[in-house]
N, C-alpha and C. Protein backbone atom coordinates (compact mmCIF):
# COMPACT_ATOMS: atom_id res chain seq x y z
N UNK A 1 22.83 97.47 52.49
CA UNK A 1 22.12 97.54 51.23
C UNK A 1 21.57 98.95 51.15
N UNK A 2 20.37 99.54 51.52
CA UNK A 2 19.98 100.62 51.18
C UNK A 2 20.36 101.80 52.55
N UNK A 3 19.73 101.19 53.66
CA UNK A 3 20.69 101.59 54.77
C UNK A 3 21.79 100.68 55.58
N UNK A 4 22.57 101.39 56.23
CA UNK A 4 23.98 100.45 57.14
C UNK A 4 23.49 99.41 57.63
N UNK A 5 23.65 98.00 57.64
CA UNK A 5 23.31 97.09 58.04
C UNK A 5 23.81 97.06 59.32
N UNK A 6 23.73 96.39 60.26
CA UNK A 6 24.03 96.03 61.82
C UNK A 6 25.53 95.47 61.17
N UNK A 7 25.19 94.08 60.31
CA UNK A 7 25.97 93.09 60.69
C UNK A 7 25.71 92.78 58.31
N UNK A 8 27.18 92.74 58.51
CA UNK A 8 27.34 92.63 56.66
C UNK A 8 26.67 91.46 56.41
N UNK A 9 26.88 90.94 54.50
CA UNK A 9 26.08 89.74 54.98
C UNK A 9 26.92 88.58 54.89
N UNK A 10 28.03 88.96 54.96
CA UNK A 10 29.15 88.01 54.66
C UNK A 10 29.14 87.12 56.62
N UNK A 11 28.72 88.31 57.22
CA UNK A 11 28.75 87.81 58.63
C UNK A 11 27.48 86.87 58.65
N UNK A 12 26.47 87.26 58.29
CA UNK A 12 25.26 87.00 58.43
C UNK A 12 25.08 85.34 58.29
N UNK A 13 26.08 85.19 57.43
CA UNK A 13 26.49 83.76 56.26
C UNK A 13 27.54 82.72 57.25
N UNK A 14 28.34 83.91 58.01
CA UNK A 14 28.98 83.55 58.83
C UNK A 14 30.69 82.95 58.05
N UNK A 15 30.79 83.56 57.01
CA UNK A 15 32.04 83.06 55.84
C UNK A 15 32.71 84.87 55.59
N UNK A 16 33.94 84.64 55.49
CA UNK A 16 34.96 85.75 55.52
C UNK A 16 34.95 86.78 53.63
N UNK A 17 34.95 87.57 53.50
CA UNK A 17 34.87 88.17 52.25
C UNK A 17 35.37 87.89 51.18
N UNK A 18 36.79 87.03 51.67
CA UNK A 18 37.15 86.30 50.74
C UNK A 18 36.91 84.83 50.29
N UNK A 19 35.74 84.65 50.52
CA UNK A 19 35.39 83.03 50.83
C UNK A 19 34.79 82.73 48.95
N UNK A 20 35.05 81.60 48.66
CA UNK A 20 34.86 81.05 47.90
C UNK A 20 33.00 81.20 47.39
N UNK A 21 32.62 80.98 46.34
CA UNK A 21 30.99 80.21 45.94
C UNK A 21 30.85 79.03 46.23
N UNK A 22 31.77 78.17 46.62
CA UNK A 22 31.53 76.84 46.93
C UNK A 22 31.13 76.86 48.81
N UNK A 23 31.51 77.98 49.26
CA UNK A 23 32.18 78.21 50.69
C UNK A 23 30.90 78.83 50.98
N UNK A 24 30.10 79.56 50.57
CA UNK A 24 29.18 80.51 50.55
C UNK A 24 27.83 79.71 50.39
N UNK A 25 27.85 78.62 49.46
CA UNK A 25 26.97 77.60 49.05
C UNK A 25 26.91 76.86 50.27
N UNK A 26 28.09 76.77 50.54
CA UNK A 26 28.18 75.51 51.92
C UNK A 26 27.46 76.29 53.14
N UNK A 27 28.46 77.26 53.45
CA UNK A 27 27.32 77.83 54.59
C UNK A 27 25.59 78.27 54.66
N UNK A 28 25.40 78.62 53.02
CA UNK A 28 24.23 78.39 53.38
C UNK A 28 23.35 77.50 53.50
N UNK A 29 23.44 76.52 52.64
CA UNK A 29 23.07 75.30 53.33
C UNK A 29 22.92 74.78 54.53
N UNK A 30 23.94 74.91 55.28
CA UNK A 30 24.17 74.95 56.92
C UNK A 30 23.07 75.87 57.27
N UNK A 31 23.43 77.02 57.65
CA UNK A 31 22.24 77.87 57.90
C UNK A 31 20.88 77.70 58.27
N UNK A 32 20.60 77.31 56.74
CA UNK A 32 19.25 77.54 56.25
C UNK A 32 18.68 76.04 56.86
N UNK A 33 19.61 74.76 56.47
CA UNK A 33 19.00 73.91 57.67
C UNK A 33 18.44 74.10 58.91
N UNK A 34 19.65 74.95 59.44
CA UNK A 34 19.73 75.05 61.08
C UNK A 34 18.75 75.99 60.99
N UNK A 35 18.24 76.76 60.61
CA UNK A 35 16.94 77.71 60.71
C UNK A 35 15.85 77.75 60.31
N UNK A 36 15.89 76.51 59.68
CA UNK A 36 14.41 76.67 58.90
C UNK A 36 12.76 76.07 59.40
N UNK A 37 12.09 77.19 58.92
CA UNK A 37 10.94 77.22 60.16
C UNK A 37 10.28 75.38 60.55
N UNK A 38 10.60 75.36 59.43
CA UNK A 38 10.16 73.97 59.74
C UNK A 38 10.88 73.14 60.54
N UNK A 39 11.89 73.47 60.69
CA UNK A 39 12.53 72.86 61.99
C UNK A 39 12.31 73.24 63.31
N UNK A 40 12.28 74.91 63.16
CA UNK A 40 12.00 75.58 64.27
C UNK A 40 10.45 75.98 64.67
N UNK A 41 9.01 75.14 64.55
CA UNK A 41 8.19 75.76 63.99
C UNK A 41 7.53 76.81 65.47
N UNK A 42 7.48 77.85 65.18
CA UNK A 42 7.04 78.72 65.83
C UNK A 42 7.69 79.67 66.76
N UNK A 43 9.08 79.96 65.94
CA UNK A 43 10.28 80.80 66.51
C UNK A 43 9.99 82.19 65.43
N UNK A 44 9.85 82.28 65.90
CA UNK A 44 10.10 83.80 65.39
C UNK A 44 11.30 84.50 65.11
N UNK A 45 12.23 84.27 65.97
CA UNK A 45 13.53 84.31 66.29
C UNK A 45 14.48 83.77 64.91
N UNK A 46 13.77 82.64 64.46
CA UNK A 46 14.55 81.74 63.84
C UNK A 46 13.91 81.60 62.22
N UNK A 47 12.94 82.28 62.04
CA UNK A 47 12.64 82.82 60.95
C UNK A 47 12.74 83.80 60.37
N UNK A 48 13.11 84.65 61.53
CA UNK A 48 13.64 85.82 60.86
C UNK A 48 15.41 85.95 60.56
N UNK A 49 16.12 84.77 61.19
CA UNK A 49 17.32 84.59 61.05
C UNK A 49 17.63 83.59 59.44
N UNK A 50 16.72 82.96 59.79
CA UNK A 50 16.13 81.98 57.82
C UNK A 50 16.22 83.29 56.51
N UNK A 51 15.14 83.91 57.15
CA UNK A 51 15.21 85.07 55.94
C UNK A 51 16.34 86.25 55.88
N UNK A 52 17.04 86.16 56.81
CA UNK A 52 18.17 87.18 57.04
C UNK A 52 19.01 86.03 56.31
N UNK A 53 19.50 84.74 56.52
CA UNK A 53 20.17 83.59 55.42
C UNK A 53 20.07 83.85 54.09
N UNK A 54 18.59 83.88 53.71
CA UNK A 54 18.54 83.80 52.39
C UNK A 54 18.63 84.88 51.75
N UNK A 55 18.30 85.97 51.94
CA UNK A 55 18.33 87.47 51.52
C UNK A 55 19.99 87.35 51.31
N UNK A 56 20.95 86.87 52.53
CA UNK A 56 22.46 87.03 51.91
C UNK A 56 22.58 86.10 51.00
N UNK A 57 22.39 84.86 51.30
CA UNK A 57 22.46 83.71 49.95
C UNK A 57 22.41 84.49 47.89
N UNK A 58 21.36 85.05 48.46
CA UNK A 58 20.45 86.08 47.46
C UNK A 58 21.47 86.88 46.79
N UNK A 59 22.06 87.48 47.72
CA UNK A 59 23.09 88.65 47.22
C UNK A 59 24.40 87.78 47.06
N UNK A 60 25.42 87.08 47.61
CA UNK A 60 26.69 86.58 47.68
C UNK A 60 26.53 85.44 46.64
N UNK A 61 25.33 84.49 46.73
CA UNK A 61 25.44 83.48 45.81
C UNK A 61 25.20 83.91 44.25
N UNK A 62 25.24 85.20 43.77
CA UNK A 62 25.23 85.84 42.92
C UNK A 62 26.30 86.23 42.30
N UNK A 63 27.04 85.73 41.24
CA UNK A 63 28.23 86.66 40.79
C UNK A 63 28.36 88.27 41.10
N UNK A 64 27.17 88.50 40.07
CA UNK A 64 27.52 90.14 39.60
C UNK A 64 26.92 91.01 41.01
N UNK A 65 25.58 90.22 41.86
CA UNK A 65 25.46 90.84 42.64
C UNK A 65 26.47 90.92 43.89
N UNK A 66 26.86 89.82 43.77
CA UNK A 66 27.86 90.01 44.96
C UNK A 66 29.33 91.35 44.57
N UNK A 67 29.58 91.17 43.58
CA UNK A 67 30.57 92.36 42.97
C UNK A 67 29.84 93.69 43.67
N UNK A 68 28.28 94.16 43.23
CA UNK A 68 27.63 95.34 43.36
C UNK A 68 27.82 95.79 44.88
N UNK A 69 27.57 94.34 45.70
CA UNK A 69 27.36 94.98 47.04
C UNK A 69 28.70 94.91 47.38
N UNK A 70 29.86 94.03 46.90
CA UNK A 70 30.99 94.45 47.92
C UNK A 70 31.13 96.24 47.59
N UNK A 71 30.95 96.56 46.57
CA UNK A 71 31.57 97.73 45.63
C UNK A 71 30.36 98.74 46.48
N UNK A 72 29.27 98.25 47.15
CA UNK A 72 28.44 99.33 47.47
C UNK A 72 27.61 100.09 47.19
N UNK A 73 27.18 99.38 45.82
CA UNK A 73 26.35 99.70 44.58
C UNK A 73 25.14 99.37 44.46
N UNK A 74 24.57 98.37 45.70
CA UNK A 74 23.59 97.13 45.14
C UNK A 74 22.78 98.09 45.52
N UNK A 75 21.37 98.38 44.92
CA UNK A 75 20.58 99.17 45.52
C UNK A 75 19.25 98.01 46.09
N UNK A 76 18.34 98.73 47.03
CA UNK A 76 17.14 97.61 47.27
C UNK A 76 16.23 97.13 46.27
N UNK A 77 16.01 97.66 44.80
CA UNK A 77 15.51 97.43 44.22
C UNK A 77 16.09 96.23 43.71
N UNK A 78 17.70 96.11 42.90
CA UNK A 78 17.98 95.09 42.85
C UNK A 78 17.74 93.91 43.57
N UNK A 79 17.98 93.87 44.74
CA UNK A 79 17.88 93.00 45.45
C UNK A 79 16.68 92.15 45.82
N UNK A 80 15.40 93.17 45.79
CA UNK A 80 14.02 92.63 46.08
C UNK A 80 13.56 92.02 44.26
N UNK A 81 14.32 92.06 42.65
CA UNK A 81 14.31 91.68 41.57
C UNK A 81 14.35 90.45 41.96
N UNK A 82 16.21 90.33 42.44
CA UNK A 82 17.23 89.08 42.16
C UNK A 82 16.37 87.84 42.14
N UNK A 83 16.58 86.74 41.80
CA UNK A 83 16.10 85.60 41.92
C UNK A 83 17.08 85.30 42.95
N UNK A 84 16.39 83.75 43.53
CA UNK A 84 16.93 83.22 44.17
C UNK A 84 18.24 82.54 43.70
N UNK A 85 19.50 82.22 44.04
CA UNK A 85 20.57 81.00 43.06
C UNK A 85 20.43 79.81 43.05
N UNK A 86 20.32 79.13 41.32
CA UNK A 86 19.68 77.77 41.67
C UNK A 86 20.44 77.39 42.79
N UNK A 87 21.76 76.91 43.21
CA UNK A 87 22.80 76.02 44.32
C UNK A 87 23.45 75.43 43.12
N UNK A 88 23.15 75.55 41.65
CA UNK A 88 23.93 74.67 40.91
C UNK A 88 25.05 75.69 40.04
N UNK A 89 26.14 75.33 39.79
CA UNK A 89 27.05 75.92 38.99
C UNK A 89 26.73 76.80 37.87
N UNK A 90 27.42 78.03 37.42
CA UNK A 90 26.40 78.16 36.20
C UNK A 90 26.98 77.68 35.01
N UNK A 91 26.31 77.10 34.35
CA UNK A 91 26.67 76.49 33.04
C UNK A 91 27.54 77.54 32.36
N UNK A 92 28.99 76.89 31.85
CA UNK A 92 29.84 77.48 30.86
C UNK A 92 28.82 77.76 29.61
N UNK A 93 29.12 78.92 28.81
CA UNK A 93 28.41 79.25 27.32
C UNK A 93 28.91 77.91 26.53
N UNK A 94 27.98 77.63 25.44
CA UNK A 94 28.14 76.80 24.71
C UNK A 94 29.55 77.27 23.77
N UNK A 95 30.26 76.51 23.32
CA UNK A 95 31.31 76.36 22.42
C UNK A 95 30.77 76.62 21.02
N UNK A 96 31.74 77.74 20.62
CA UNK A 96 32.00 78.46 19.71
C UNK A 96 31.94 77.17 17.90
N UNK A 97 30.96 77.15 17.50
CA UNK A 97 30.32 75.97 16.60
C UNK A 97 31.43 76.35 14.98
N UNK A 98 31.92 75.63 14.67
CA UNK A 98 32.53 76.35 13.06
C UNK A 98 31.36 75.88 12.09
N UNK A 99 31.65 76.11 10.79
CA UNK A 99 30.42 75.99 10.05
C UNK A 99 30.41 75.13 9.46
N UNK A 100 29.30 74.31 9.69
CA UNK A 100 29.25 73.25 9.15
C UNK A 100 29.35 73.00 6.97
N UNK A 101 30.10 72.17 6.84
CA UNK A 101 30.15 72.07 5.61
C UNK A 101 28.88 70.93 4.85
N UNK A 102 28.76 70.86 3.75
CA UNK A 102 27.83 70.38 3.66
C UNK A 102 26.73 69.47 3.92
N UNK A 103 26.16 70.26 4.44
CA UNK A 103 24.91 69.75 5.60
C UNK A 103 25.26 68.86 6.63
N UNK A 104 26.70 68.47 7.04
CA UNK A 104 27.40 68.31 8.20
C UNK A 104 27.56 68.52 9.17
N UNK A 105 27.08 67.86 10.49
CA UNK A 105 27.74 69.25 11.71
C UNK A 105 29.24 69.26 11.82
N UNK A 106 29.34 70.33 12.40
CA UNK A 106 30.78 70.57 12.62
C UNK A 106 31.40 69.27 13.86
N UNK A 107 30.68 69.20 15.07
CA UNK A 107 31.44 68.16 15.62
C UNK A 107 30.70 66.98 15.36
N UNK A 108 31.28 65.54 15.52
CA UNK A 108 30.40 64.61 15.44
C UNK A 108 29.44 64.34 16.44
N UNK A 109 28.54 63.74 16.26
CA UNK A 109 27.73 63.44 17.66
C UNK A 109 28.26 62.58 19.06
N UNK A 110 27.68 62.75 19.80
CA UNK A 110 28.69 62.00 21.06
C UNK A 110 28.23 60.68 20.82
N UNK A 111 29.37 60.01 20.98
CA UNK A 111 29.06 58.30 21.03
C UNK A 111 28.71 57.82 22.11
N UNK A 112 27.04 57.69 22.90
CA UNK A 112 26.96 56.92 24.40
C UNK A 112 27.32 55.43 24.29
N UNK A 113 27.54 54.74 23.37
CA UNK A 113 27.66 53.44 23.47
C UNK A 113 29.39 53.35 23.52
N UNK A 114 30.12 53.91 23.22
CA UNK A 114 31.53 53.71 23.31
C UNK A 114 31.36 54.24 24.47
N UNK A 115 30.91 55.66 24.80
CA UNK A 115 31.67 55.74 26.58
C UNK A 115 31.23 54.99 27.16
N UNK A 116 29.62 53.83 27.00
CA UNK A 116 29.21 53.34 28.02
C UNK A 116 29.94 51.95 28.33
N UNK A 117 30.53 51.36 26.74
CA UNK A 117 31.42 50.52 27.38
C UNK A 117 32.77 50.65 27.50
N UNK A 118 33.41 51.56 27.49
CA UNK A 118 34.70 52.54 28.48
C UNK A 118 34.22 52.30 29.72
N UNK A 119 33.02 52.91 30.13
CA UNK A 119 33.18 53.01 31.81
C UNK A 119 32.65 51.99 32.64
N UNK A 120 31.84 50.72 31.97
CA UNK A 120 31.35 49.96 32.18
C UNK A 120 31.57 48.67 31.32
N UNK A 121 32.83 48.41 30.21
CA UNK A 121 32.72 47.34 29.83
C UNK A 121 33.03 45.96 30.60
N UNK A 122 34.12 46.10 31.22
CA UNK A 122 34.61 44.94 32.06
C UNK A 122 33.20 44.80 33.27
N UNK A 123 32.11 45.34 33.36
CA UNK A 123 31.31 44.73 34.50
C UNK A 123 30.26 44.01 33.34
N UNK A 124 30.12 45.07 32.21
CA UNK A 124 29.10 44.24 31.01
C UNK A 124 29.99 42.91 30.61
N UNK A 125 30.69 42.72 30.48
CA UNK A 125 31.54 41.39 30.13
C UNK A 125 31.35 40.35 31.02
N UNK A 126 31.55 40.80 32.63
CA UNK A 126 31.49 40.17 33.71
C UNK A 126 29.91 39.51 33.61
N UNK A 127 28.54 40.74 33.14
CA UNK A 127 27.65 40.26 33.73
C UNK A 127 27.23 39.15 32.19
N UNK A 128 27.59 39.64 31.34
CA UNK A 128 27.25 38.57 30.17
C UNK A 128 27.86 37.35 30.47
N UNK A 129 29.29 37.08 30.91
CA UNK A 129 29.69 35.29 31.03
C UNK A 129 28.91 35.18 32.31
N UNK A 130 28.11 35.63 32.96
CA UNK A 130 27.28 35.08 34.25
C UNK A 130 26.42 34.76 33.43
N UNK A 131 25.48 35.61 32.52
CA UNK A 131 24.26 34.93 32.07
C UNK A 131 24.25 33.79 31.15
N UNK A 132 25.64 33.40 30.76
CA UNK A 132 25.73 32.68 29.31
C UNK A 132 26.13 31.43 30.09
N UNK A 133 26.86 31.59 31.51
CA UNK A 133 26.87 29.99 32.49
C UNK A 133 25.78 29.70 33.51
N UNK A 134 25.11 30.86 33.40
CA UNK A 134 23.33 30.07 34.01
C UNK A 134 23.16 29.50 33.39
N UNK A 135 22.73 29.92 31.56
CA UNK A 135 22.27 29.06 30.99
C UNK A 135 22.74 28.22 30.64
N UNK A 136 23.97 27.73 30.30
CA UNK A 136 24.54 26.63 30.38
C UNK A 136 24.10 25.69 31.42
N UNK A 137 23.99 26.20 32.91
CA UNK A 137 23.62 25.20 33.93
C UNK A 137 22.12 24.92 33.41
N UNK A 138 21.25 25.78 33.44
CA UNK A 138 20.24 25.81 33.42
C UNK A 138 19.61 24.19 32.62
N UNK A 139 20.85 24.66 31.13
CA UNK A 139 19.93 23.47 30.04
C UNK A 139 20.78 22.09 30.28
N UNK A 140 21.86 22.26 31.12
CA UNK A 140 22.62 21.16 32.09
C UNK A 140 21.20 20.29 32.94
N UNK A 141 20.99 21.28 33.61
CA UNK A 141 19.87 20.63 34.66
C UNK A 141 18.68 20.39 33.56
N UNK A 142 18.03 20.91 32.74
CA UNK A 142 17.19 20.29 31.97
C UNK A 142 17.33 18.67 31.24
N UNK A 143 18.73 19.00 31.03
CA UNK A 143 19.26 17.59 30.32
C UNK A 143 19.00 16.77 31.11
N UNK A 144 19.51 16.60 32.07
CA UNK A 144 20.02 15.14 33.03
C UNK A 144 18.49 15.18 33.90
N UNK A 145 17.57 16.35 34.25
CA UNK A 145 15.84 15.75 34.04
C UNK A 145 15.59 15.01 33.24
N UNK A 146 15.73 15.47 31.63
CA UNK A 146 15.04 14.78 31.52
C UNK A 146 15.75 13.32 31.14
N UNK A 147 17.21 13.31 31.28
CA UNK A 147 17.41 11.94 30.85
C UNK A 147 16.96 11.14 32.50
N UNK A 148 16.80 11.60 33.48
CA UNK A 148 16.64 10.84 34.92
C UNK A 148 15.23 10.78 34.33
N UNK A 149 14.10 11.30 33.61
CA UNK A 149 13.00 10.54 33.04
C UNK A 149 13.17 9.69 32.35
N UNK A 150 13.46 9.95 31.41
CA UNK A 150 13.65 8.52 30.51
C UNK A 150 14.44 7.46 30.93
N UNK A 151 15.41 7.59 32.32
CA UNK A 151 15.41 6.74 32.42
C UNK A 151 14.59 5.23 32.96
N UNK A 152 13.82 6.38 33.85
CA UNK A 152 12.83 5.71 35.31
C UNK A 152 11.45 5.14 34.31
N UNK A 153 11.65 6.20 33.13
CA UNK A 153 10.23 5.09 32.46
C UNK A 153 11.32 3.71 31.61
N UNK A 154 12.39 4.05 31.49
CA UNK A 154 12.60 3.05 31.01
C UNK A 154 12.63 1.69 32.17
N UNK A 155 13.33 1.43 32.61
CA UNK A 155 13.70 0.97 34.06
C UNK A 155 11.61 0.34 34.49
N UNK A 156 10.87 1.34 34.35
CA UNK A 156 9.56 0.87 34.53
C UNK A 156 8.94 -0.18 33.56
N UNK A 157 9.42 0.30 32.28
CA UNK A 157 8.95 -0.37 31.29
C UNK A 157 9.55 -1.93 31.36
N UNK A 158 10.51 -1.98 31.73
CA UNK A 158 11.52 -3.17 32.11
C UNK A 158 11.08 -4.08 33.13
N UNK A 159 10.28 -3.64 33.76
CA UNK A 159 10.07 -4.20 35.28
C UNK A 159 8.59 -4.38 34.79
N UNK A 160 7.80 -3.80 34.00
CA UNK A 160 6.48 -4.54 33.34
C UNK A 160 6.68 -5.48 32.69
N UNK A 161 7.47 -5.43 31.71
CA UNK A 161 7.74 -6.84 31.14
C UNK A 161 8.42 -8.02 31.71
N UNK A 162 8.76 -7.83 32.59
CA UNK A 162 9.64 -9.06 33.85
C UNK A 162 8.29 -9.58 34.59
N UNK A 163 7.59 -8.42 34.96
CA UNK A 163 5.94 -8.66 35.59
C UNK A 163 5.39 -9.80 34.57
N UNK A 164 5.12 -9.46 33.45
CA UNK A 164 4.13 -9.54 32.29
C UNK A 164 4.57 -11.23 32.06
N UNK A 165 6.14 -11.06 31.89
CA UNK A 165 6.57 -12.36 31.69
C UNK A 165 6.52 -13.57 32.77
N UNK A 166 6.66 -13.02 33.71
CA UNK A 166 6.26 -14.28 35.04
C UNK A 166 5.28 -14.69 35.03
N UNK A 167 4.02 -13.20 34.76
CA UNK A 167 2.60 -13.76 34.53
C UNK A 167 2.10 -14.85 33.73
N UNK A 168 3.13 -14.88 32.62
CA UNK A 168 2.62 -15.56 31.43
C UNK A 168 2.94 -16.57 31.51
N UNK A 169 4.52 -16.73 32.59
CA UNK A 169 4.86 -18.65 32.22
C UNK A 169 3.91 -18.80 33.40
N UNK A 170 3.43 -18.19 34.67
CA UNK A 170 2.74 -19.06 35.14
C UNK A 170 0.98 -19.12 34.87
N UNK A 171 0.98 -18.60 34.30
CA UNK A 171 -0.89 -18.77 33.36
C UNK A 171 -0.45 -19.62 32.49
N UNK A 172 0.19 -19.97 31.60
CA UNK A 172 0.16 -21.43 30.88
C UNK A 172 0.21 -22.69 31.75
N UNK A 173 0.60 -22.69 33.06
CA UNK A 173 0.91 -23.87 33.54
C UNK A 173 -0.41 -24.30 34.07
């Protein structure tokens, strides 16, 4: 960077110059696990190898900076600017919009309810005939309660009057 480094930072990363952003992402991750103070707490050794990680992360996980320093350009100022890289892809630019005609947008809005049952209809189908034969059981088992009530009062009511009636022919006698 500003003076000759010992060790590039492609080494540092431990990934070859031609290595991918996905490859570069990966190792640092690795890395920065394997070094981080909180793992190591009270290495010195191993915090200064953390911040030697991220300082390359810093520069390689960078498009344009990584261009500057292969090219030899990056100065320290840049570098002590740069932000850190979120780890996430960078978002493609938004698509080129045509003009909307009267008071129209140009594309339609996204439909979440069609993709959601595209990618999920056959389990929504699945889970609706489950809920529609609970309840079927459900008012199954309600039924035959309550007809096993009505029956047992009936059946009771039957057996009072068989009572009632014995009582009665034998109190007249």
């Amino acid at each position: 960077i500003g003076e000759a480094p010992r060790r590039t930072l492609y080494e540092v990363l431990g990934v070859p110059p031609t290595a991918t952003a996905a490859q570069i992402k990966a190792a640092y991750y690795q890395q920065s696990f394997r070094f981080h103070p909180d793992r190591n707490a009270g290495s010195a050794a191993a915090a200064e190898r953390f911040a030697a990680v991220s300082e390359a992360y810093r520069v390689l996980g960078s498009a344009a900076l990584r261009r500057k320093y292969d090219r030899g350009a990056l100065s320290r100022d840049e570098l002590s600017g740069a932000p850190r890289p979120s780890g996430r892809d960078p978002a493609p630019p938004p698509p080129a919009r045509a003009p909307a005609a009267r008071g129209h947008s140009a594309t339609p809005p996204f439909d979440f309810d069609a993709f959601y049952r595209a990618h999920y209809g056959a389990q929504l189908q699945r889970e609706r005939a489950l809920r529609e034969r609970r309840e079927r059981l459900r008012l199954f088992r309600e039924e035959a309660a309550a007809q096993g009530r009505l029956r047992l009062l009936t059946e009771l009511t039957a057996g009072l009057l068989v009572v009632l009636g014995f009582a009665m022919l034998y109190g007249f006698k």
